[in-house]
Protein backbone atom coordinates (compact mmCIF):
# COMPACT_ATOMS: atom_id res chain seq x y z
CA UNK A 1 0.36 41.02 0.72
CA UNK A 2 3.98 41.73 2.65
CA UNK A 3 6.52 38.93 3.66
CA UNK A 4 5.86 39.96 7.17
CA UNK A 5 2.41 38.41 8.07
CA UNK A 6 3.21 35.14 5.40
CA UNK A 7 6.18 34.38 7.43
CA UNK A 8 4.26 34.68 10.59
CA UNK A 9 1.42 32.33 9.36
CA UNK A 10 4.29 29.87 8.43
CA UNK A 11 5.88 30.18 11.90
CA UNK A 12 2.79 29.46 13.63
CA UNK A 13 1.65 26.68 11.60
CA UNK A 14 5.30 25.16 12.37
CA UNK A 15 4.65 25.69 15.85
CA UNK A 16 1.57 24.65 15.69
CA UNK A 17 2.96 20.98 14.19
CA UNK A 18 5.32 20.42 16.67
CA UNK A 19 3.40 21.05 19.82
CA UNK A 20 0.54 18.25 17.73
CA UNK A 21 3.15 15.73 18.04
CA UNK A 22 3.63 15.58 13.93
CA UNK A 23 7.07 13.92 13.31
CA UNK A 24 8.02 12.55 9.56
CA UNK A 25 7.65 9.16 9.12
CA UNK A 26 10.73 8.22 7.13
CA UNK A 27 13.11 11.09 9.46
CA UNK A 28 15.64 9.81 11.56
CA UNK A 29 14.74 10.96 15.26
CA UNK A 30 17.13 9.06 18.10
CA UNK A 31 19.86 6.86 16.97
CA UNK A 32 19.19 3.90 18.91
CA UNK A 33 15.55 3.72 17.71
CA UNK A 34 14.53 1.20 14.85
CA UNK A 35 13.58 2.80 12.26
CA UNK A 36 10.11 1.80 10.26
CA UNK A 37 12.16 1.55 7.38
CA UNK A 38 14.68 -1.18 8.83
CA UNK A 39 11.43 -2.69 10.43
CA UNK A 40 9.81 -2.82 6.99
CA UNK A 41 12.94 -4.19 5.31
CA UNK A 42 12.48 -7.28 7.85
CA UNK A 43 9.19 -8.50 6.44
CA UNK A 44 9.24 -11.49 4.13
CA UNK A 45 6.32 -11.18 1.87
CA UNK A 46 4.97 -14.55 1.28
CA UNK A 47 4.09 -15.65 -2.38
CA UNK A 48 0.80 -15.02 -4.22
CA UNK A 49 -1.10 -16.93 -6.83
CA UNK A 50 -1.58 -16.44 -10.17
CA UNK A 51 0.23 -13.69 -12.60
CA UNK A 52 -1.59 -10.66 -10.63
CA UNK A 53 -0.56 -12.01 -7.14
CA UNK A 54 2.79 -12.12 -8.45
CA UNK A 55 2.69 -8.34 -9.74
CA UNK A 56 1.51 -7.55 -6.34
CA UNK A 57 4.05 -9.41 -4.07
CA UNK A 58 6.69 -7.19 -6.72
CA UNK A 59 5.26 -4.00 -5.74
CA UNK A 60 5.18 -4.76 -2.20
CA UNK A 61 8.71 -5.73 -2.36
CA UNK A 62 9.64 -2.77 -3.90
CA UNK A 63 8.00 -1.03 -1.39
CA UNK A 64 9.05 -2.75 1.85
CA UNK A 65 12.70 -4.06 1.07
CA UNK A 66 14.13 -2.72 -1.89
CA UNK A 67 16.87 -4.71 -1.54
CA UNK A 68 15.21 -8.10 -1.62
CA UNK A 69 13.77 -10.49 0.57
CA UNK A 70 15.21 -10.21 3.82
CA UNK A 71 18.09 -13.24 5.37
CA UNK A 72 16.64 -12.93 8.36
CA UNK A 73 13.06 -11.45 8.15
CA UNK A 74 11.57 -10.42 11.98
CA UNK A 75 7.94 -10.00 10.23
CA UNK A 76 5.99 -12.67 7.95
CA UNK A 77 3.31 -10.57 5.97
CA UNK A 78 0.49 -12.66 4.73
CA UNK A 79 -1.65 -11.45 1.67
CA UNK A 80 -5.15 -12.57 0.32
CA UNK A 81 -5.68 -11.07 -2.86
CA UNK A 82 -9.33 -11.26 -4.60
CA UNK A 83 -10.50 -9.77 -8.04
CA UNK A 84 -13.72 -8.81 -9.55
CA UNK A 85 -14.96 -7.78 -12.78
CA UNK A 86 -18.49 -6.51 -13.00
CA UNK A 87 -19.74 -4.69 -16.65
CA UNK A 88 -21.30 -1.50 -16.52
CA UNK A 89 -22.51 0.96 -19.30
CA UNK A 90 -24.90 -1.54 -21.34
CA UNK A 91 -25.81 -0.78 -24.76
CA UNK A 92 -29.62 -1.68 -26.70
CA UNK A 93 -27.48 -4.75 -27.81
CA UNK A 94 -26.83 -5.94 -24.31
CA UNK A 95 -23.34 -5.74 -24.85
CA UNK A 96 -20.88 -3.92 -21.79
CA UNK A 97 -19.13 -0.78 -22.85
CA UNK A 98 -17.32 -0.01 -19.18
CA UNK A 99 -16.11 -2.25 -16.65
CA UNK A 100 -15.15 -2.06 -12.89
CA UNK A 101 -12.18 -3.90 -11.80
CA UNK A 102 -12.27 -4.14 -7.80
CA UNK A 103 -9.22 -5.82 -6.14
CA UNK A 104 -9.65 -6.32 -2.72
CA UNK A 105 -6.64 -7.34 -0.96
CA UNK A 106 -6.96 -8.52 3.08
CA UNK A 107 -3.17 -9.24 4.66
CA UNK A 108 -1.54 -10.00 8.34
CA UNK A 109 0.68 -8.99 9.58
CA UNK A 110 3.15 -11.94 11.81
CA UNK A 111 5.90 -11.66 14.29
CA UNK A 112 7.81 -14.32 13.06
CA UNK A 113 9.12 -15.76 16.63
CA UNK A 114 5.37 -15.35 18.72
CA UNK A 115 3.24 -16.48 15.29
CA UNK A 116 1.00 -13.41 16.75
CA UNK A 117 -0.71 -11.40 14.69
CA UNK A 118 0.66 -7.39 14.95
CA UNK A 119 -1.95 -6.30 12.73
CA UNK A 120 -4.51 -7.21 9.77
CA UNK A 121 -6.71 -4.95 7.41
CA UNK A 122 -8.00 -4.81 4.15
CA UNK A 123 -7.00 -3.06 1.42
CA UNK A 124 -9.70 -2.28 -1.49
CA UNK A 125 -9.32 -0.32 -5.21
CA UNK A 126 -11.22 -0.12 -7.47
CA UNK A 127 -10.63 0.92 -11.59
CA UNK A 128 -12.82 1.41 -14.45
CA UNK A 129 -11.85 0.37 -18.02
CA UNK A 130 -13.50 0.90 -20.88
CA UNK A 131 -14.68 -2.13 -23.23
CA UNK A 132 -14.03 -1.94 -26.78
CA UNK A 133 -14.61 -3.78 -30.00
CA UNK A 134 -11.49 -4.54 -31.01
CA UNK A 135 -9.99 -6.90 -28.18
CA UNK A 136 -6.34 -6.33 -28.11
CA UNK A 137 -7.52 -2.80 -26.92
CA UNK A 138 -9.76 -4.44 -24.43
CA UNK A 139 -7.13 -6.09 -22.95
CA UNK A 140 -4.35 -3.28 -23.35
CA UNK A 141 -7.38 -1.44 -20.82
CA UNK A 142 -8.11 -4.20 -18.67
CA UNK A 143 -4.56 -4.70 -18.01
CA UNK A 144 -3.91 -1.27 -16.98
CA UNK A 145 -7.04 -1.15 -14.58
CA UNK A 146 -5.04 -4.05 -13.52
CA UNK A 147 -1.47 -2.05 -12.87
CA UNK A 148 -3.34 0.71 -11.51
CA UNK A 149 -5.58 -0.95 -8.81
CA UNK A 150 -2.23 -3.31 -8.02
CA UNK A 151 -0.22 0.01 -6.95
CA UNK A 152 -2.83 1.33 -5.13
CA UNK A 153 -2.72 -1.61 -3.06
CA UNK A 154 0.85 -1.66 -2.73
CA UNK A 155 0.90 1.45 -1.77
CA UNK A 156 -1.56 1.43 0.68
CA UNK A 157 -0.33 -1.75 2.44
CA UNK A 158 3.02 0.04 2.30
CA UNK A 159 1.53 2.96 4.09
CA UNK A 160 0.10 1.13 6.74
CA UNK A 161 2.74 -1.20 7.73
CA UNK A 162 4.99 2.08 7.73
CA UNK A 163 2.50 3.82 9.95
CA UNK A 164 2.07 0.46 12.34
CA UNK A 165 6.02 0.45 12.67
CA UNK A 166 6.47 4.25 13.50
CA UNK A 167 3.52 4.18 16.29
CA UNK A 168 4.07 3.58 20.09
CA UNK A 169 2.54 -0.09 19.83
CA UNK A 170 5.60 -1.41 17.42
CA UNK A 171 8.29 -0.16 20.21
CA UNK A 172 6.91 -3.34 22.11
CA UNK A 173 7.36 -5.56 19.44
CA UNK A 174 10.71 -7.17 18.45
């Protein structure tokens, strides 16, 4: 196949992006519009429970404000987080060889000034481990079921606060 008609098919498909309205998420567009990034680095995360809500709150950190908790957040972000084991894979001995680990994480999202509530969801993963004999390795697999399913969540929280920040409805919000 000749350069011609694969640059042509990239053209259009270019063309064909811009006229759909597609714009990056992250790019800079008009320097006097707020970026979702600086929006996102003005949300306090407020503290979970417990070991795994503290893993959590990390990630989202990381993944909101880099830099920290913000002085002077604009944006309270409230997070529920619930898990679940349930065994699967039983053997003649009724004992569990494979395990689900569903964490199921439901958050709000707070304009810090109004108290009103710019938007709320739920976030769900879930990650299979397998359960062996020994139980350090158990626990070596349960924990990374854990790690996994916690930046899956973090990453789809991220995601969606991003997305709620770079749509038409967050140009009306402080």
């Amino acid at each position: 196949m000749s350069r011609l008609p694969l640059a042509t098919m990239a053209a259009s498909l270019l063309l064909v992006l811009a006229g759909c309205g597609f714009q990056p998420l992250h790019a800079p567009t008009d320097p006097t519009w707020v970026t979702p990034a600086d929006r996102l680095a003005a949300v306090r995360i407020t503290p979970l429970e417990g070991r795994v809500g503290q893993q959590l709150h990390n990630l989202l950190r990381d993944r909101l404000n880099a830099s920290g908790q913000p002085r002077d957040p604009s944006y309270l972000l409230e997070v529920a987080l619930v898990v679940t084991t349930r065994e699967l894979g039983i053997r003649k001995d009724e004992t569990a060889t494979r395990a689900n680990l569903t964490m199921s994480a439901t958050f709000r999202l707070r304009d810090l000034d109004s108290k009103a509530v710019l938007l709320a969801g739920k976030s769900v993963s879930v990650n299979s481990y397998n359960i062996f004999d020994a139980f350090y390795a158990t626990k070596v697999a349960e924990d990374d079921a854990a790690r996994r399913g916690l930046r899956d969540l973090a990453d789809d929280i991220g995601l969606r606060l991003a997305v709620y920040f770079a749509g038409p409805q967050a140009a009306k919000t402080p």
